[in-house]
Protein backbone atom coordinates (compact mmCIF):
# COMPACT_ATOMS: atom_id res chain seq x y z
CA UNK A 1 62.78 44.12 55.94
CA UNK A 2 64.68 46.28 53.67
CA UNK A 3 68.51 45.04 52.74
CA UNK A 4 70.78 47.02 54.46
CA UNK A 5 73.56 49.10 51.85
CA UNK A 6 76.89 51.23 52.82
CA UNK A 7 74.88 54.61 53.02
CA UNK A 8 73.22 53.11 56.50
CA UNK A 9 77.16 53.61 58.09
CA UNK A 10 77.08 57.17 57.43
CA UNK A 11 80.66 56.78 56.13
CA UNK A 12 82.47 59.84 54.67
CA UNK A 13 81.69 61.09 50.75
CA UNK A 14 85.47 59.64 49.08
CA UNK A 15 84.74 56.56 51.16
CA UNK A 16 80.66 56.41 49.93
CA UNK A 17 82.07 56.88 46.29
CA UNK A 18 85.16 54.26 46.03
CA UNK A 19 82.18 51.86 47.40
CA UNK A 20 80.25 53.07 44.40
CA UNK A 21 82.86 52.99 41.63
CA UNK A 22 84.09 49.13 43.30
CA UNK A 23 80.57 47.93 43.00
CA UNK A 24 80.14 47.33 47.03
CA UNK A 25 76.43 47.58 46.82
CA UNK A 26 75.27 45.70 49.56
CA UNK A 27 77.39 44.54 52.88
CA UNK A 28 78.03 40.55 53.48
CA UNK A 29 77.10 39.18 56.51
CA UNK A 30 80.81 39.94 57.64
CA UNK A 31 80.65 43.18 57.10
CA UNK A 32 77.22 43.92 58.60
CA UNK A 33 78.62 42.38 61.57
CA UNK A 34 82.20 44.21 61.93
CA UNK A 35 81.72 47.74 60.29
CA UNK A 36 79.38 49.21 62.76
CA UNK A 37 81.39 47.22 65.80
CA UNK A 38 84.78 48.64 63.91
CA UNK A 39 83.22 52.40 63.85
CA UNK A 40 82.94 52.21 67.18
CA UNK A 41 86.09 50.81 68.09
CA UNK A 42 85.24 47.64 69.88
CA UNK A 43 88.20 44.95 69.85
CA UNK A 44 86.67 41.77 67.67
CA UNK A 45 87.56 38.19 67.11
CA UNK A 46 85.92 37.09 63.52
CA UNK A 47 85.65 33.62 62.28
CA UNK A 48 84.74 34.15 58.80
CA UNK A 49 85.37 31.73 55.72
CA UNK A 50 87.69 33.17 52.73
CA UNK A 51 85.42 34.65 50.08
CA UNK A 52 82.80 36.15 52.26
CA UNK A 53 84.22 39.88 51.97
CA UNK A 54 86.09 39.98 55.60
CA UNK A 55 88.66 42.19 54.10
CA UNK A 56 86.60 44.79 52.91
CA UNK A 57 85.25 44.26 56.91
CA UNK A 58 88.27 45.92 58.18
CA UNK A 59 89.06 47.89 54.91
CA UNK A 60 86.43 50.23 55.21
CA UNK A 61 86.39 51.35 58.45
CA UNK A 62 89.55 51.36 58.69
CA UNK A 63 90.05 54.05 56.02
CA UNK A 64 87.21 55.78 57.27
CA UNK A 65 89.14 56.47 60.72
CA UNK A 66 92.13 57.24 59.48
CA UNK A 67 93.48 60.65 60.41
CA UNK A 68 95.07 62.57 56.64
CA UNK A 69 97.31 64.63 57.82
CA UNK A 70 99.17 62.43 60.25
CA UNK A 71 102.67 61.45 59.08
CA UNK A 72 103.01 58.31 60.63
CA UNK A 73 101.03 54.76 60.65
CA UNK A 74 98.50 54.47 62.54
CA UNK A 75 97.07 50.56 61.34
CA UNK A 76 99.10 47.83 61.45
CA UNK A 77 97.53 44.39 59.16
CA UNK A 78 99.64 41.64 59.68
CA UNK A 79 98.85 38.57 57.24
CA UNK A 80 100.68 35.35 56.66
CA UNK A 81 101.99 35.60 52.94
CA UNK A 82 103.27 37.85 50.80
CA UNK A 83 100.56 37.74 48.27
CA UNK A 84 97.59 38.72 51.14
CA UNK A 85 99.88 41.50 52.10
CA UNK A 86 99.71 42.75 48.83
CA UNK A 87 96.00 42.15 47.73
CA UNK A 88 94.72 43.51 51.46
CA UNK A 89 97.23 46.79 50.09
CA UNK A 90 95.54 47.26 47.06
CA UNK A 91 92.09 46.64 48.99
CA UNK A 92 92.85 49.31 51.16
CA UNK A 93 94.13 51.69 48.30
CA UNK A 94 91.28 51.25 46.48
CA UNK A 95 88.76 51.67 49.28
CA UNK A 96 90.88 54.51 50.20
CA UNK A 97 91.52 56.09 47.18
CA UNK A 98 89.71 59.40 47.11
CA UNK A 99 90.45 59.93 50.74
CA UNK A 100 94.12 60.02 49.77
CA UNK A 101 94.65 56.84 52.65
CA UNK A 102 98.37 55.74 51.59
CA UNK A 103 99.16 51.98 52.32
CA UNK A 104 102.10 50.01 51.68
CA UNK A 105 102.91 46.28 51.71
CA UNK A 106 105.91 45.02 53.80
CA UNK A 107 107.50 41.40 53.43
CA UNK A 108 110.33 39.61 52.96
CA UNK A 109 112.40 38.94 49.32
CA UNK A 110 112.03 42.40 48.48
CA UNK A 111 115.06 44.76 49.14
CA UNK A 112 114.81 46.57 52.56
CA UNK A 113 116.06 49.71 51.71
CA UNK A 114 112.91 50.22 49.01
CA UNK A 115 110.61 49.94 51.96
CA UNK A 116 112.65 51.93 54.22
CA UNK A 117 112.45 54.87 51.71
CA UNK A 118 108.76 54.31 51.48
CA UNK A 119 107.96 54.06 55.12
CA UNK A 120 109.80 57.80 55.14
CA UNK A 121 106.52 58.91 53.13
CA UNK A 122 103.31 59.90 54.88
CA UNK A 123 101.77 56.36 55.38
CA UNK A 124 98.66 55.53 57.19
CA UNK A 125 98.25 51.66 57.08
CA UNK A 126 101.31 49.20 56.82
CA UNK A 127 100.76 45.62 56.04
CA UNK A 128 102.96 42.95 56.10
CA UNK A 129 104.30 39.92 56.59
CA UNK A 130 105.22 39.22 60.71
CA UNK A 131 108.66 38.75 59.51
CA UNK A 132 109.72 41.92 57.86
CA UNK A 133 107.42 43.85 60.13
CA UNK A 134 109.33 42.62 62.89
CA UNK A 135 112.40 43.17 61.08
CA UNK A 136 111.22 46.92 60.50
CA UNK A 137 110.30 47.74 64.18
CA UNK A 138 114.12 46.15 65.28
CA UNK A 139 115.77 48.40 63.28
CA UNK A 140 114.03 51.63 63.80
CA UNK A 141 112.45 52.02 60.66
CA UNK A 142 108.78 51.11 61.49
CA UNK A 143 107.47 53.71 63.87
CA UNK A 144 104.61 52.60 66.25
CA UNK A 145 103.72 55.14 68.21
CA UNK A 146 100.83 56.37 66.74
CA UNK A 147 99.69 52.80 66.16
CA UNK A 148 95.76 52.94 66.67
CA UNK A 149 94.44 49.87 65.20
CA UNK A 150 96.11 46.16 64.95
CA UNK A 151 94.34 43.48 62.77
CA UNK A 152 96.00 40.04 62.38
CA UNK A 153 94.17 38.29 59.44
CA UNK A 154 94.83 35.00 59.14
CA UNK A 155 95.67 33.94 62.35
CA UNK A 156 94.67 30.31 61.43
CA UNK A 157 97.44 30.55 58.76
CA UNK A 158 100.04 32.51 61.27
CA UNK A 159 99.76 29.46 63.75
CA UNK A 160 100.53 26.68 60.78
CA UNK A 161 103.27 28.74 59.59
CA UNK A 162 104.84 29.06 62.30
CA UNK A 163 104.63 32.81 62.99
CA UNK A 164 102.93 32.85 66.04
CA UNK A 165 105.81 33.67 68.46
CA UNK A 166 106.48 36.62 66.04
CA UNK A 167 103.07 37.91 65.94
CA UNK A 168 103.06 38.04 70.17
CA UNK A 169 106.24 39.94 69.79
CA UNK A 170 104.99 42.80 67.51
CA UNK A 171 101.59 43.47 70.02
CA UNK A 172 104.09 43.17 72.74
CA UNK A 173 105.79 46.74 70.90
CA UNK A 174 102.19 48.27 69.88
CA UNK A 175 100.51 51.13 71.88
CA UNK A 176 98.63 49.45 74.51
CA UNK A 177 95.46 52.27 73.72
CA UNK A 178 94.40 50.31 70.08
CA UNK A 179 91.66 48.51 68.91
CA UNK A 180 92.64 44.98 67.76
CA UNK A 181 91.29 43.02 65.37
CA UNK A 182 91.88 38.84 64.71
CA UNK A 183 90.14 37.46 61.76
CA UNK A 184 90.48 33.47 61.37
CA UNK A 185 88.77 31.08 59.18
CA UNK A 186 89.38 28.79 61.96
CA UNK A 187 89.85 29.58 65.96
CA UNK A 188 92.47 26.91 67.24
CA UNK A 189 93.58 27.08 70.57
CA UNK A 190 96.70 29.01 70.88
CA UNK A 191 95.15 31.86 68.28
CA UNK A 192 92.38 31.79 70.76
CA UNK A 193 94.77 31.96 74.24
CA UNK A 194 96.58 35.10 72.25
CA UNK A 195 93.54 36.53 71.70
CA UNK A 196 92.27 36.92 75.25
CA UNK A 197 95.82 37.80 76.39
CA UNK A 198 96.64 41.26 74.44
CA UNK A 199 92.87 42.36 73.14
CA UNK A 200 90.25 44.41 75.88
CA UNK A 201 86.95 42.45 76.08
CA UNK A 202 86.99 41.25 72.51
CA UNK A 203 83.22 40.59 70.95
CA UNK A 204 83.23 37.14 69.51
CA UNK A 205 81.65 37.19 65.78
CA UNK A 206 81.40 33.94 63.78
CA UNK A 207 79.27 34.14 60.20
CA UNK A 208 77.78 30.52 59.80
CA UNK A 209 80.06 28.91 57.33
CA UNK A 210 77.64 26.97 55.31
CA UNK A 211 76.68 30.56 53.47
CA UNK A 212 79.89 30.40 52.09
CA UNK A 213 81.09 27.10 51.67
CA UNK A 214 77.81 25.69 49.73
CA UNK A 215 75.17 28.40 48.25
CA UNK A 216 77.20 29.57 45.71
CA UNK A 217 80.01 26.61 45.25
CA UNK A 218 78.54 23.53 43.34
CA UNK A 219 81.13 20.87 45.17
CA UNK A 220 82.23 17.63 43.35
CA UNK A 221 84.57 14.72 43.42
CA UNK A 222 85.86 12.13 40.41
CA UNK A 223 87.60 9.20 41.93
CA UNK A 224 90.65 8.77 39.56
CA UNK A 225 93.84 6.96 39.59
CA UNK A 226 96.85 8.81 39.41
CA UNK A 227 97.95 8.04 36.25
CA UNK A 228 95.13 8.80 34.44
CA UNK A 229 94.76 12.45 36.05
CA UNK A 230 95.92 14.12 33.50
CA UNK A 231 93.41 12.74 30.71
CA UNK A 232 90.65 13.40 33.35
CA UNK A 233 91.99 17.03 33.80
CA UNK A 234 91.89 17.76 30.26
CA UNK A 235 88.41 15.83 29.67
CA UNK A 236 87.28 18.15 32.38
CA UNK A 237 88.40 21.48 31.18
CA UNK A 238 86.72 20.45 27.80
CA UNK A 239 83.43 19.65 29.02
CA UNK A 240 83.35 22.26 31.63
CA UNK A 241 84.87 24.85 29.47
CA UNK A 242 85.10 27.52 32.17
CA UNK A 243 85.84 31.00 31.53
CA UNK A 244 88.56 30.92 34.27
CA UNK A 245 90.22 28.47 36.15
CA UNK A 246 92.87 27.83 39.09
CA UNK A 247 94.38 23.85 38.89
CA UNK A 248 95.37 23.29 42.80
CA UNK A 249 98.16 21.26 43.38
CA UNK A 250 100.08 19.80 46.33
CA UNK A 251 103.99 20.14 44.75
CA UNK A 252 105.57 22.48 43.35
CA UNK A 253 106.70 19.47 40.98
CA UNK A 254 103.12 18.70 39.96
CA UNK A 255 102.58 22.25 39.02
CA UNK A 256 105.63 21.94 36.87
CA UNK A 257 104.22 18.96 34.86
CA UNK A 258 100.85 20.07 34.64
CA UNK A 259 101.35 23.19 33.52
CA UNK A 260 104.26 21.66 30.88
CA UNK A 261 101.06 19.27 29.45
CA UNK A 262 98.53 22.19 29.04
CA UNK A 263 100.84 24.39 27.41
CA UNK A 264 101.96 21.68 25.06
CA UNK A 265 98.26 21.25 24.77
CA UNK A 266 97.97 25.13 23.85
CA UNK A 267 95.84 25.93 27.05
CA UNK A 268 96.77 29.73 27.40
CA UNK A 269 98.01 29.05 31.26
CA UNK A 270 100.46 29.83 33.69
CA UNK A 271 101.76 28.51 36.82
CA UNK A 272 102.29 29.38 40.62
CA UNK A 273 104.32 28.42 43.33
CA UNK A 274 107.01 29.18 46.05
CA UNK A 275 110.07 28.25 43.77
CA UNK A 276 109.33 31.12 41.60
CA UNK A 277 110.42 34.35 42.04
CA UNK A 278 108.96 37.05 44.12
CA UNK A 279 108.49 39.72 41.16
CA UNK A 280 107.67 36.26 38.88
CA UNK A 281 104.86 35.46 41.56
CA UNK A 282 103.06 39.00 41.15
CA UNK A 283 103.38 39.39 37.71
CA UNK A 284 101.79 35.89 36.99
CA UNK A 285 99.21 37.08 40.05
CA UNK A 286 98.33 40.64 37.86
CA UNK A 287 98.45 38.85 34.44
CA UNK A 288 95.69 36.09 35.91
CA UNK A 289 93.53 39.61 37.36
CA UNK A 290 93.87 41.16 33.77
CA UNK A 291 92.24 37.84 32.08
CA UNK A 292 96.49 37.13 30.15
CA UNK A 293 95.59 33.71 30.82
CA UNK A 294 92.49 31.66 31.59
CA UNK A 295 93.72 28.12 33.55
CA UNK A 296 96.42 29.05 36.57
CA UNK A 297 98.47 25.96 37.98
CA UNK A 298 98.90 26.44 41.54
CA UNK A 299 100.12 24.74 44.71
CA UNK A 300 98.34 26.62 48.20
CA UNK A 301 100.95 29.64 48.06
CA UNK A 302 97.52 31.03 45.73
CA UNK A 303 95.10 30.04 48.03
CA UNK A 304 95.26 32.62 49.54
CA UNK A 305 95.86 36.12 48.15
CA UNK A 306 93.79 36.04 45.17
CA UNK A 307 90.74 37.79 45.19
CA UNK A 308 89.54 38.09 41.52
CA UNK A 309 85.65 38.54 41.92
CA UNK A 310 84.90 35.44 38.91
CA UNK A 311 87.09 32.66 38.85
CA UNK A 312 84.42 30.09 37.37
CA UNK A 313 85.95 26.91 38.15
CA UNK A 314 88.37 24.97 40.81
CA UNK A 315 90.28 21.84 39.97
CA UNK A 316 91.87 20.20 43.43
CA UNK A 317 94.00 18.08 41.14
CA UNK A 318 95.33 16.72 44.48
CA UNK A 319 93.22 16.68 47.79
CA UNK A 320 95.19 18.98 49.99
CA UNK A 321 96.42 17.58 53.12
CA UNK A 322 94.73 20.22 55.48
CA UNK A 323 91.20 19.78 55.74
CA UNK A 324 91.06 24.01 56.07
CA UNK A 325 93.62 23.84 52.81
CA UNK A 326 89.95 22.77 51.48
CA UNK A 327 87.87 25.73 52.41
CA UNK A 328 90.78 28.57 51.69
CA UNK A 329 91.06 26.64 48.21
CA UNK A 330 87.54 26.42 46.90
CA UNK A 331 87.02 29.80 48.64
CA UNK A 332 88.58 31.08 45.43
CA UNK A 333 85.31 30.72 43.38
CA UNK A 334 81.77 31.40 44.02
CA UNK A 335 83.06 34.81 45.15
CA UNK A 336 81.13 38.15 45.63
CA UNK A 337 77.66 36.21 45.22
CA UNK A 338 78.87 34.91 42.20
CA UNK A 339 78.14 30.94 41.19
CA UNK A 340 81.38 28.40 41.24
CA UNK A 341 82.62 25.09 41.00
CA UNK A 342 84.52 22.97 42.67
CA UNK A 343 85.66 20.09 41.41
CA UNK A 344 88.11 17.52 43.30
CA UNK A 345 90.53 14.47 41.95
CA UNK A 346 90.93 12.01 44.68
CA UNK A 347 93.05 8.67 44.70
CA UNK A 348 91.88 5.27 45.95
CA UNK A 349 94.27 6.07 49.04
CA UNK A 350 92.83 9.56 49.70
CA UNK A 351 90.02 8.84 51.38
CA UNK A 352 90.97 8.98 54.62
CA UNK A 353 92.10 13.30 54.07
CA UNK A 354 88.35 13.66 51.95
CA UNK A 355 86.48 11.88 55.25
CA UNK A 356 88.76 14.60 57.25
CA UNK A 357 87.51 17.30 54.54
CA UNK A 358 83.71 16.27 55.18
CA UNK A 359 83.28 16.08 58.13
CA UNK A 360 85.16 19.82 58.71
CA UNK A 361 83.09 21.55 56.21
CA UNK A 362 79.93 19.59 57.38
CA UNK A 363 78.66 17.61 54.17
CA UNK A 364 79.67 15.14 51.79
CA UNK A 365 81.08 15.92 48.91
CA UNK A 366 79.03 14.51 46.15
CA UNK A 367 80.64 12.16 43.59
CA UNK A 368 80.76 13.02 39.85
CA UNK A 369 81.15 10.22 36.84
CA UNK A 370 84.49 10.56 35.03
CA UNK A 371 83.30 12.28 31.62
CA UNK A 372 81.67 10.55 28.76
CA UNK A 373 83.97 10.43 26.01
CA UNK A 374 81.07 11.48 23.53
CA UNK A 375 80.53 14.09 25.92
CA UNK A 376 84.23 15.63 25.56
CA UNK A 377 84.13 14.68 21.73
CA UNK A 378 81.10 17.12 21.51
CA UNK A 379 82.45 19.84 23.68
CA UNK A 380 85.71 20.21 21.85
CA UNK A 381 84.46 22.53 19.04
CA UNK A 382 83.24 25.25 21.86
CA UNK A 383 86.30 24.06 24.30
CA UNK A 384 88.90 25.18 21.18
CA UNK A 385 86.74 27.81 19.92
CA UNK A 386 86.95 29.74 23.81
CA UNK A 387 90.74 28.32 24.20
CA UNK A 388 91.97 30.65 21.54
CA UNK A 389 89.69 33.97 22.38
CA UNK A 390 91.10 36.36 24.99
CA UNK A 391 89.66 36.13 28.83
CA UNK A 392 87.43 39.27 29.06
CA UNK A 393 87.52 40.32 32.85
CA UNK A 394 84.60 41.20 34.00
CA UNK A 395 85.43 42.86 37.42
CA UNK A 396 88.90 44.19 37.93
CA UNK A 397 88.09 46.63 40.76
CA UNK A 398 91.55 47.89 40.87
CA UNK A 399 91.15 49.21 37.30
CA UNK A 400 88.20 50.11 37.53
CA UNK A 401 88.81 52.94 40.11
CA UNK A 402 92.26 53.95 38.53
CA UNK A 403 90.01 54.43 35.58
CA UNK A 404 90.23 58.34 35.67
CA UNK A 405 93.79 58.33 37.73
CA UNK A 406 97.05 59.56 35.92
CA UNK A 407 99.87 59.46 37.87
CA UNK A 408 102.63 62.23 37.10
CA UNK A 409 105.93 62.00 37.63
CA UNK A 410 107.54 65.40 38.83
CA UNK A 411 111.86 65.82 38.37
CA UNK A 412 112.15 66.85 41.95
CA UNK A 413 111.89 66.15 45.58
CA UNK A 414 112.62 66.53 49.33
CA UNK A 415 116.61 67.84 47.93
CA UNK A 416 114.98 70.63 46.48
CA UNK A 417 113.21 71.40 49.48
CA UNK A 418 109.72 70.44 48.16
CA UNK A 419 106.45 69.56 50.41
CA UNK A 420 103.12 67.67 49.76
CA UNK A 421 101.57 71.03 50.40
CA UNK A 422 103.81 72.77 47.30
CA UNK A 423 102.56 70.67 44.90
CA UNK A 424 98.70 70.93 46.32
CA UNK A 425 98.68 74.37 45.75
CA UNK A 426 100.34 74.87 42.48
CA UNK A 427 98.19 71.92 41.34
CA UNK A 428 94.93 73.20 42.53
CA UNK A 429 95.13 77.14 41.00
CA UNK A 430 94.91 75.15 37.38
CA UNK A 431 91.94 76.11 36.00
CA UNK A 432 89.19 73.60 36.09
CA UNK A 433 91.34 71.25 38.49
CA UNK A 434 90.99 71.92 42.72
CA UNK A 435 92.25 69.75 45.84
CA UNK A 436 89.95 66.95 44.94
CA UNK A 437 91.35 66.17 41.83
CA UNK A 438 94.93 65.50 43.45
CA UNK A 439 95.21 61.94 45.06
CA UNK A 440 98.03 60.36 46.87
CA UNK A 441 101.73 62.40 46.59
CA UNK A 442 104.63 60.35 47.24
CA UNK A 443 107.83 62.74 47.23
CA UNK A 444 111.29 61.01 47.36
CA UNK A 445 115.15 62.82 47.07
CA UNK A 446 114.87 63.50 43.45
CA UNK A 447 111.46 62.73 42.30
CA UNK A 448 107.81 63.10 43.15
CA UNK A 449 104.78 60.95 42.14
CA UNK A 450 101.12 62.91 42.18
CA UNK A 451 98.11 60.90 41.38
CA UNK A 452 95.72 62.95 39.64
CA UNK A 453 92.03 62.13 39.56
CA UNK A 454 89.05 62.36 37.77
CA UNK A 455 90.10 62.49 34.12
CA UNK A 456 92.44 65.99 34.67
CA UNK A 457 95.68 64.45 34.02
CA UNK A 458 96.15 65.66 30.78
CA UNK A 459 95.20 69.21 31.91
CA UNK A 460 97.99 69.17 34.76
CA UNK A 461 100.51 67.92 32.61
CA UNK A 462 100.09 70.73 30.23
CA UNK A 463 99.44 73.12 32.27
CA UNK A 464 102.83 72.44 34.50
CA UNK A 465 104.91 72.78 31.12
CA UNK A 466 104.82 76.58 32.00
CA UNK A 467 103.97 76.53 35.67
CA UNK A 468 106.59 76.13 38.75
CA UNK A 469 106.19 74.24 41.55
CA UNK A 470 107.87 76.78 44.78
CA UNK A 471 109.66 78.62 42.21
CA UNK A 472 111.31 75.84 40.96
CA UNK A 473 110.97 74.68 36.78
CA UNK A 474 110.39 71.10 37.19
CA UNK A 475 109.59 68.13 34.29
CA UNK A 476 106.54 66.86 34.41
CA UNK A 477 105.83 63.49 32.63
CA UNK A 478 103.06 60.41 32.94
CA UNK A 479 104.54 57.59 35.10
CA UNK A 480 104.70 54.53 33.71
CA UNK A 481 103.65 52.86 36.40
């Protein structure tokens, strides 16, 4: 039977050739399930594992539907954490990108007014956080109306944190007329009861978990004591050498330490956690994606909301607590079909939480002999010789498809009177540039950002030195951002 690729949707041309530049050859099982169901606009609950491609489930046809020219939203993704909110964005920007589908990311700890301003823009998918969301929609500034599609992914995670009572109170403002979505790793009860109460006939999907959770994860576990984890951590690292790595965990306190011995150690690493920092949190995020740094130190605020397509190796240097903590964790290798490792530390006294861990994922975990010391001895030379090279990423999708993209920054906006449209058509009368070389326009009071595709950035920007935009002399420069 022949494999079944993107071309079988019949999606649109910009959709067909972000697939293309992302390397999306082939659909997962996920996505062979939901994309057709999605195109057709059936309501869906999906239990689906982390790392089997459910985002790019909803993703696609999501941007596929999307109407251009309408103003307001018109999808609604509501995720747990910040950092989902912002890797299902860029997910949807990239997917989107030649369409011209503008998303933005909502969530708390970043100043309201910023995403006020933005939500003023022509935006067709919001996603955020429930509380911010529901802090939009209260004051006016999230408009729902034209709401036509709800997914809530994560509801597993929603329920544990707590955000389940704000989740029912956003449907309870949507459109009844949408399609809804509810992707879970796990279905407990009360995600279940809201799912019958506010979708229309939903069509239950589960994709067997074993796929995920053992074909391409090797899993492992060293019984250890506690004080000797951090010799068997760096014994580890030697002999495994891995081109990438994410340490999990459980306190922000052990992350502290850890990371304090491997830099003292020279590892090239950096750490993660809730104390930090919103803009500290995405910059370590982006500097792990562009390959900064090869080991990250982590508690579970990274277990989810990293989706970097080769992290080679996963150290649970503490068992997490929740026996789905186990699956979202490890989910983070052995990503798009790629091979990974997962390798956990447990205590004497954690058995109990690994038993809990084993009999949720549905096998045991096999057992792995603390390393030889010969072993590490002759690994070192390779281990030091990689430790001081830079990462080289091989699959940063975002960069990938802003590859040809220059965005331009214009010295004028909505005060001088100036439309989407204005810019289009003084744009597109360039020679050797049209309306498909002009990506997503974002105008504010006294500025306007045009992304400009396919290589013709440089053209534009000299070509605007003499040209006006609606009569009107503006400067035109490259964005730095």
């Amino acid at each position: 039977m022949r494999e079944k690729n993107f071309k079988d949707y019949h999606l649109s041309e910009e959709i067909t050739r972000a697939l293309t530049v992302l390397k999306y050859n082939h659909p997962t099982e996920v996505q062979k399930e939901v994309i057709p169901k999605a195109l057709e606009k059936f309501d869906m609950i999906v239990k689906s594992q982390t790392g089997s491609g459910k985002t790019a489930s909803f993703a696609i046809p999501i941007c596929e539907m999307m109407e251009w020219e309408e103003k307001k939203p018109q999808t609604l993704v509501l995720t747990p954490t910040r950092e989902l909110a912002v890797q299902v964005r860029e997910d949807i920007t990239n997917i989107g990108r030649f369409k011209r589908i503008k998303a933005m990311a909502v969530y708390g700890k970043e100043p309201f007014s910023k995403q006020k301003e933005e939500l003023k823009q022509k935006t067709h998918v919001v996603v955020g956080t429930p509380g911010r969301t529901m802090d939009h929609i209260e004051r006016g500034t999230l408009e729902l109306d034209k709401i036509k599609f709800l997914i809530i992914d994560e509801a597993d995670e929603m329920l544990n944190m707590g955000f389940i009572d704000e989740v029912e109170a956003i449907i309870k403002e949507l459109p009844k007329d949408r399609v809804t979505m509810v992707f879970s790793a796990t279905l407990p009860k009360d995600v279940d009861n809201l799912c019958h109460q506010y979708m229309k006939n939903p069509i239950p999907i589960e994709i067997a978990a074993d796929g995920v959770t053992t074909n391409t994860i090797e899993h492992a576990v060293i019984e250890v004591k506690e004080d000797d984890k951090i010799s068997l951590l760096k014994d580890v690292t030697v002999v495994e050498n891995p081109d990438s790595c994410i340490i999990f965990c459980r306190t922000k306190e052990n992350v502290e330490s850890v990371y304090a011995e491997l830099e003292n150690d020279n590892y090239t690493c950096e750490r993660l956690h809730g104390g930090l920092d919103q803009e500290d949190r995405f910059a370590v995020m982006d500097g792990f994606k562009a390959g900064n740094f090869r080991y990250l130190v982590a508690t579970d605020v990274a277990a989810r909301g990293i989706d970097i397509d080769y992290v080679s190796l996963i150290i649970n240097y503490d068992v997490p607590m929740e026996k789905e903590g186990y699956v979202h964790r490890t989910g983070r290798t052995g990503r798009a079909g790629n091979q990974g490792k997962a390798i956990t530390f447990a205590t004497p006294y954690e058995g109990k939480f690994l038993k809990a861990i084993e009999r949720y994922i549905g096998f045991e975990i096999p057992a792995m002999d603390v390393p030889k010391q010969e072993v590490v001895t002759s690994g070192k030379a390779a281990f030091e010789e990689k430790i001081s090279g830079r990462r080289v990423v091989r699959n940063n999708k975002t960069a990938r498809i802003n590859k040809d993209i220059t965005k331009l920054h214009f010295s004028g906006g909505k005060k001088k009177k100036l439309r989407a449209v204005d810019f289009v058509g003084t744009i597109s009368n360039i020679p050797g540039v049209t309306a498909d070389d002009i990506g997503i326009i974002t105008i504010q009071d006294n500025l306007t950002y045009v992304d400009i595709l396919n290589g013709k950035g440089s053209i534009v920007i000299q070509a605007m030195e003499n040209t006006t935009v609606k009569g009107k002399k503006l400067k035109v420069s490259q964005a730095l951002k």
